[in-house]
Protein backbone atom coordinates (compact mmCIF):
# COMPACT_ATOMS: atom_id res chain seq x y z
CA UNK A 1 12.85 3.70 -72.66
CA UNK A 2 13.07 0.81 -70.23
CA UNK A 3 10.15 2.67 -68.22
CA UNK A 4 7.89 2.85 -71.16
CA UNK A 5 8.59 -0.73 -72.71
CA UNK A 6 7.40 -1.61 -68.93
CA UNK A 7 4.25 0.76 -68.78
CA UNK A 8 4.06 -1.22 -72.52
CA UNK A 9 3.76 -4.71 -71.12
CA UNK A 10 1.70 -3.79 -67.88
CA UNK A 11 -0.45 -2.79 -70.62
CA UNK A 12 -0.72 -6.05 -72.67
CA UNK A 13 -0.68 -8.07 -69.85
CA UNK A 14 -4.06 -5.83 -68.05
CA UNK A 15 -5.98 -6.22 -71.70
CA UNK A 16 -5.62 -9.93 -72.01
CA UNK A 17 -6.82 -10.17 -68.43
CA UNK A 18 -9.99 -7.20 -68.94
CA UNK A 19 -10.70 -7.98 -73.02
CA UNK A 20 -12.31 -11.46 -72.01
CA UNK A 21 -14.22 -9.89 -69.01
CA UNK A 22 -15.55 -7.26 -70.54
CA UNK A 23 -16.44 -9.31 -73.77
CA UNK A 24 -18.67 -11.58 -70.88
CA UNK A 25 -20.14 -9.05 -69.20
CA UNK A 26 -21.30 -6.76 -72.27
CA UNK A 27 -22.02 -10.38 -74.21
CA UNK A 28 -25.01 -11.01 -70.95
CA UNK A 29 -26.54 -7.71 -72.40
CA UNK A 30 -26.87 -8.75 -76.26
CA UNK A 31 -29.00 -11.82 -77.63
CA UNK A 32 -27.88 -14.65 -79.09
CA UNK A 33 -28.42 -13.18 -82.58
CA UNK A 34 -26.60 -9.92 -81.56
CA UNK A 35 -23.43 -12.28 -81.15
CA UNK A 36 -23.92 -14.11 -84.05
CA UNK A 37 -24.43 -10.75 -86.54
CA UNK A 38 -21.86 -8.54 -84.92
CA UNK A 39 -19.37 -10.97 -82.09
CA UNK A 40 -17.67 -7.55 -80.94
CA UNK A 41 -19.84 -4.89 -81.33
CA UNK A 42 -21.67 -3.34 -78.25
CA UNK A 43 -25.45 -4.46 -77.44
CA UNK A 44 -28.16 -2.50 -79.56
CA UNK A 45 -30.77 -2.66 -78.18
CA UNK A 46 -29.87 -3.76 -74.26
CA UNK A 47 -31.14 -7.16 -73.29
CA UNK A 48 -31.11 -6.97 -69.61
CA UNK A 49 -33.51 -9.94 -69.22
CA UNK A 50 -30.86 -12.17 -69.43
CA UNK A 51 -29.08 -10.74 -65.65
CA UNK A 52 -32.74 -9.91 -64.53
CA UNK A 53 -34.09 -13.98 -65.09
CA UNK A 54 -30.81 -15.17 -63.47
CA UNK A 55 -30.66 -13.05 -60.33
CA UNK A 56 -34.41 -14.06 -60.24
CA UNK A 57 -33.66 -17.33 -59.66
CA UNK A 58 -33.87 -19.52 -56.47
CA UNK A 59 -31.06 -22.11 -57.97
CA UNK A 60 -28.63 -19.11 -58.58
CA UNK A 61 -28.60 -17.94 -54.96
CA UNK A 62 -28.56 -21.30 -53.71
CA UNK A 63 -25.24 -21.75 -55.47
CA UNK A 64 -23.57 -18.79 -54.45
CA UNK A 65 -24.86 -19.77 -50.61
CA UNK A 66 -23.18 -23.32 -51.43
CA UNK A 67 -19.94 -21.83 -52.62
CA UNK A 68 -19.53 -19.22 -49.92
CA UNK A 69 -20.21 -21.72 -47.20
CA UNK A 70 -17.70 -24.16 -48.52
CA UNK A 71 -15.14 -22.00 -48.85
CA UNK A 72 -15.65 -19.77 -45.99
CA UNK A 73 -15.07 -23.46 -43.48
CA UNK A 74 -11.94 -24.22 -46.02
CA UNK A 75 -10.78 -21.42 -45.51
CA UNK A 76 -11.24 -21.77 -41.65
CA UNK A 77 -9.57 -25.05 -41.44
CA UNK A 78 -7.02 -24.35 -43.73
CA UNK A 79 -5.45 -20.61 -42.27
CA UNK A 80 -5.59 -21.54 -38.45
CA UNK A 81 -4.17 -25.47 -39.24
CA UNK A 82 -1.14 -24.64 -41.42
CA UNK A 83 -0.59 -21.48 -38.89
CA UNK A 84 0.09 -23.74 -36.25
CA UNK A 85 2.40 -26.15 -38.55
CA UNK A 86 4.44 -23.46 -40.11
CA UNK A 87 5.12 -22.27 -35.80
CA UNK A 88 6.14 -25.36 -35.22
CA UNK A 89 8.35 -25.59 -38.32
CA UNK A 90 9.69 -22.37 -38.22
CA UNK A 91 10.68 -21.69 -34.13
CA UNK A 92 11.44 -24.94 -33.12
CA UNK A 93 14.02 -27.48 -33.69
CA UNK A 94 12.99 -31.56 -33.17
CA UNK A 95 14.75 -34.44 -35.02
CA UNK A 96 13.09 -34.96 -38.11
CA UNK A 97 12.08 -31.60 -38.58
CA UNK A 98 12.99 -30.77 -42.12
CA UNK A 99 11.91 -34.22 -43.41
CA UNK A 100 8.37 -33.61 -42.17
CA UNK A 101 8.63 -30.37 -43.55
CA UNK A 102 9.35 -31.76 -46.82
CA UNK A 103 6.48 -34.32 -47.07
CA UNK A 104 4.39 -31.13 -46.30
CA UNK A 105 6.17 -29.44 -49.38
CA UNK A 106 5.55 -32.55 -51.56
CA UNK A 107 1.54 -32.14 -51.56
CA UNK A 108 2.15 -29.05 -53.94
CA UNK A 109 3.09 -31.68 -56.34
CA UNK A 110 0.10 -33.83 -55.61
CA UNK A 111 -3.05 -32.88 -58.15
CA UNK A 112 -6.67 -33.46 -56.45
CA UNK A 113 -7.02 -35.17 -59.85
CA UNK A 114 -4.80 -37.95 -59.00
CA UNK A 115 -6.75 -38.46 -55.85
CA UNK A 116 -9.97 -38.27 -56.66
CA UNK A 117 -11.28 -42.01 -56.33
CA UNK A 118 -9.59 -42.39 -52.59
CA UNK A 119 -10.82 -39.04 -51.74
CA UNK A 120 -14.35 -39.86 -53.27
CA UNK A 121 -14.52 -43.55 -51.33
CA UNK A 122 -13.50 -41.68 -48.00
CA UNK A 123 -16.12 -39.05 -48.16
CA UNK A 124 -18.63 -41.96 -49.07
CA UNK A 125 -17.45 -43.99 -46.56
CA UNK A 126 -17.77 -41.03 -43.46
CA UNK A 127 -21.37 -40.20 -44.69
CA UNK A 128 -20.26 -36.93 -46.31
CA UNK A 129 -21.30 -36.78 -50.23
CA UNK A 130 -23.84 -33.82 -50.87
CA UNK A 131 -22.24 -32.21 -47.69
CA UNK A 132 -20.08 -29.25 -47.84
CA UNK A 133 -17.42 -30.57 -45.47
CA UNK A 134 -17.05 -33.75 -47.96
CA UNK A 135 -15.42 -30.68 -50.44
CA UNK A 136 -14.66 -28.44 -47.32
CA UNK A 137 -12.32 -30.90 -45.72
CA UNK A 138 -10.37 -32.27 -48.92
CA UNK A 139 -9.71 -28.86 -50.38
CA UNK A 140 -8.35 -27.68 -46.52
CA UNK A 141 -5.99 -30.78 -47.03
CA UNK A 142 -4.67 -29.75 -50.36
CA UNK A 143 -4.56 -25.96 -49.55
CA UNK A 144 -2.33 -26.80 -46.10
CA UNK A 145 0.79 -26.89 -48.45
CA UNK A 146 1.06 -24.02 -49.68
CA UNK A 147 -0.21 -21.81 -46.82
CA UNK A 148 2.69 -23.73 -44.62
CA UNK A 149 4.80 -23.20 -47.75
CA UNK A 150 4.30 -19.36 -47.08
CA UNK A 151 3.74 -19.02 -43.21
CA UNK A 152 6.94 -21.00 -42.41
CA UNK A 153 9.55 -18.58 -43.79
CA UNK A 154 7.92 -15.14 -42.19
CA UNK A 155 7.44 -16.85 -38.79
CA UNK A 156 10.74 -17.83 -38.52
CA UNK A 157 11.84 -14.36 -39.90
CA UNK A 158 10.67 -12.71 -36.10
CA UNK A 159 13.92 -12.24 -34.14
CA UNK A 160 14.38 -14.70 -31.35
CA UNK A 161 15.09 -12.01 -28.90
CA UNK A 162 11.37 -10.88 -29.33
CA UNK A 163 10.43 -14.46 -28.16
CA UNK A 164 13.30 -14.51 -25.54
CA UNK A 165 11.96 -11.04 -24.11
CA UNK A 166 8.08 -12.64 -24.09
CA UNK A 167 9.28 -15.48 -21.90
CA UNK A 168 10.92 -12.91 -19.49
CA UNK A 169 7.52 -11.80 -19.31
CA UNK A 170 6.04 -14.83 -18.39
CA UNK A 171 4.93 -15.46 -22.14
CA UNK A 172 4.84 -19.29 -23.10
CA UNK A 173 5.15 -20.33 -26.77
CA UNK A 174 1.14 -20.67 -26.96
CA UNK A 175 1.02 -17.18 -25.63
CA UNK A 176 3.51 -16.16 -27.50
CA UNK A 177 2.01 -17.76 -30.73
CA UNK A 178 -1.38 -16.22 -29.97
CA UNK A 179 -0.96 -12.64 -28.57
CA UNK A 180 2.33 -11.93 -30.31
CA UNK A 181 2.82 -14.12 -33.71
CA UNK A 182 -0.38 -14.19 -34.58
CA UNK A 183 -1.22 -9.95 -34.30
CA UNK A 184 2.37 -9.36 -36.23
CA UNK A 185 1.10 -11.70 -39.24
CA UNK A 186 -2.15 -10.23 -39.98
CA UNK A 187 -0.46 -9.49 -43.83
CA UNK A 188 0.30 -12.43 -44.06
CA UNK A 189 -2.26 -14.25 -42.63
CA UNK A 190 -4.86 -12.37 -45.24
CA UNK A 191 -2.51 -13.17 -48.18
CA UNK A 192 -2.79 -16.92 -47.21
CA UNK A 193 -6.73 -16.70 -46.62
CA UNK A 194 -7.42 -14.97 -49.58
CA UNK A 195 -5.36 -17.61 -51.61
CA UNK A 196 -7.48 -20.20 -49.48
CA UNK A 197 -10.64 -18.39 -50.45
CA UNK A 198 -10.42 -18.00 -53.80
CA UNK A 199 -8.95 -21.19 -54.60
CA UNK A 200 -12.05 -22.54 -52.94
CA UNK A 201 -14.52 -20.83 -55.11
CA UNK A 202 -12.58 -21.86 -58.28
CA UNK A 203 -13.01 -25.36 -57.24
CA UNK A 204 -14.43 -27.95 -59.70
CA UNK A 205 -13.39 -31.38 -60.16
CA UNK A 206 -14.01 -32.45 -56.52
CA UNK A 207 -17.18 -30.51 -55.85
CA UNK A 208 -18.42 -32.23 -59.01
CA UNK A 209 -17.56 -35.71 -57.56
CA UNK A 210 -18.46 -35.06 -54.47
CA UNK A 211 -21.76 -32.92 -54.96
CA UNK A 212 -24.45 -35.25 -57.17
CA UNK A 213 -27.36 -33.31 -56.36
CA UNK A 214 -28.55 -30.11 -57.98
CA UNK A 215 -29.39 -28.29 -54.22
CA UNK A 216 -25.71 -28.92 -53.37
CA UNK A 217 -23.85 -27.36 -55.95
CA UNK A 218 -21.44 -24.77 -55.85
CA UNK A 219 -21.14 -21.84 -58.82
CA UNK A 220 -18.83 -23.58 -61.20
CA UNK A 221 -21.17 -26.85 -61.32
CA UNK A 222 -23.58 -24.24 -61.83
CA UNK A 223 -21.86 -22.67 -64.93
CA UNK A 224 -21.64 -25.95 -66.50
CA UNK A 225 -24.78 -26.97 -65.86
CA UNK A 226 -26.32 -23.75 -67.15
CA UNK A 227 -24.26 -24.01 -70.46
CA UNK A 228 -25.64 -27.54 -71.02
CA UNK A 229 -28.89 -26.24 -70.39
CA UNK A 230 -28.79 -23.32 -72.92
CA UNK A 231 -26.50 -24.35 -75.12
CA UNK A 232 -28.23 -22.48 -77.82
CA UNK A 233 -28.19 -19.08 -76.14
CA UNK A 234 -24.66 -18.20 -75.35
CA UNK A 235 -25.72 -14.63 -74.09
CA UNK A 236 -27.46 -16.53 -70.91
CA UNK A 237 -24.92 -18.43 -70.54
CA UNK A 238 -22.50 -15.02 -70.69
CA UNK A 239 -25.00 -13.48 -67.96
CA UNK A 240 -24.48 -16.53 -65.70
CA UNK A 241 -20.40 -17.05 -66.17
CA UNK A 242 -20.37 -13.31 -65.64
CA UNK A 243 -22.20 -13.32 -61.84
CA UNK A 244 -20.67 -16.16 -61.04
CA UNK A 245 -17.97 -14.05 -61.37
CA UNK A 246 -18.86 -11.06 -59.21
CA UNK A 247 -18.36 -12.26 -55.69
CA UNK A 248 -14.85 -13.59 -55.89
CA UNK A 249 -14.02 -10.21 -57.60
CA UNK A 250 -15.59 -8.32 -55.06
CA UNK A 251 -14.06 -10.05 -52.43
CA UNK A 252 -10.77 -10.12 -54.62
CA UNK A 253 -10.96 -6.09 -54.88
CA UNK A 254 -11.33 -5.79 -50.91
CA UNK A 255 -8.75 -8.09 -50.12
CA UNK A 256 -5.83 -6.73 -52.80
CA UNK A 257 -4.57 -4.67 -50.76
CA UNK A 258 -3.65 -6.93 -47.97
CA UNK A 259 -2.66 -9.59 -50.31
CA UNK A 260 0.06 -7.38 -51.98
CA UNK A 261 1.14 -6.09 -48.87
CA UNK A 262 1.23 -10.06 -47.07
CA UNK A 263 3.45 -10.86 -50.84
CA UNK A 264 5.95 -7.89 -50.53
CA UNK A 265 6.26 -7.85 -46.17
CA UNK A 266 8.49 -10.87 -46.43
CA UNK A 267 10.50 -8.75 -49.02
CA UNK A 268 11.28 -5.82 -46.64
CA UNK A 269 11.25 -7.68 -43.32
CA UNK A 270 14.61 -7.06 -42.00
């Protein structure tokens, strides 16, 4: 019984997530009259012009370049930056270790909203607006937290005799960090980059400060633009909110498995 009321709630819980998606994706196929005659009903006839026009466009491709660029050097700062914090934090001891851990902890509570006009005069200021490090390099400084946040615990969850034995070997803590730490945390280490990642993608508020002209966006400025644009035919817009979509689920779908397996190692890690 407690199985089924389980298997009962998995259930809700994976229609409230698909019901919206699917509405999106069969939505791009219908018109706008479609929608407005019959809101759930399935596409009759088939409009593919609406995906065909948009994955003909220049501006489309240009966005998704934009957004995978930015996130891919986020995601580069942000993994290899906090790795090195959270060794620090989690195999050695220094006065005034904890309280600088703590500070670290406190930018989860710190919303890029809150930020945005220093953020926005610094960028100015070092020449970066309609560049993607001027989003790159904020969003690697907000996503530090909680990557350190998640690193620190399973690094310092390695025995130290596996350390002691490397510097038997000759094995300093760089080398040690590098050809031991590093190799043992690749679960981990793709949990935290796919959070990284994706996080990027989603990113709106300071790509839309930071980004004023149309070649720079990324996909979500690209969403809202295109809705302003056709505010009329919500089936375009349904066709562009739906590929915008695509690559973070694609990338999502290759990546699950390591990110559930980086989530659950720390669980089982004697």
């Amino acid at each position: 019984m407690r199985r089924a009321a389980l298997y009962l709630f998995a259930g809700l819980v994976a229609l409230a997530i698909l019901v919206p998606v699917l509405y999106a994706v069969l939505g791009g196929f219908r018109d706008t009259a479609q929608l407005a005659a019959d809101p759930v009903g399935l596409p009759s006839p088939w409009v593919f012009s609406n995906y065909g026009d948009i994955l003909g466009s220049g501006s489309f491709w240009r966005q998704v370049l934009n957004s995978t660029l930015i996130a891919v050097i986020s995601t580069l700062l942000t993994v290899p930056l906090a790795a090195l914090a959270a060794f620090v934090f989690a195999r050695f001891a220094f006065p005034g270790r904890e309280a600088l851990y703590t500070v670290f902890t406190l930018g989860l509570l710190f919303p890029v909203a809150v930020a945005i006009l220093p953020i926005f005069i610094m960028v100015r200021n070092l020449g970066l607006l309609d560049n993607p490090f001027g989003v790159a390099l904020p969003q690697a400084a907000f996503g530090l937290p909680l990557t350190i946040v998640i690193l620190r615990p399973f690094f310092a969850s390695f025995p130290n005799e596996l350390q002691d034995a490397a510097a038997i070997d000759g094995c300093g803590p760089v080398r040690f960090f590098w050809q031991i730490l590093l190799p043992l945390s690749r679960p981990v280490l793709a949990t935290v980059s796919v959070l990284a990642l994706v996080g990027s993608w989603n990113a709106f508020l300071l790509p839309l400060v930071v980004l004023t002209e149309a070649d720079h966006w990324t996909l979500p400025l690209g969403v809202t633009n295109y809705s302003t644009q056709y505010t009329a035919d919500i089936a375009r817009i349904l066709a562009f909110t739906t590929l915008s979509m695509v690559p973070a689920l694609i990338f999502y779908a290759f990546a699950e498995r390591h990110l559930v397996r980086g989530l659950t190692s720390g669980a089982v890690k004697g």
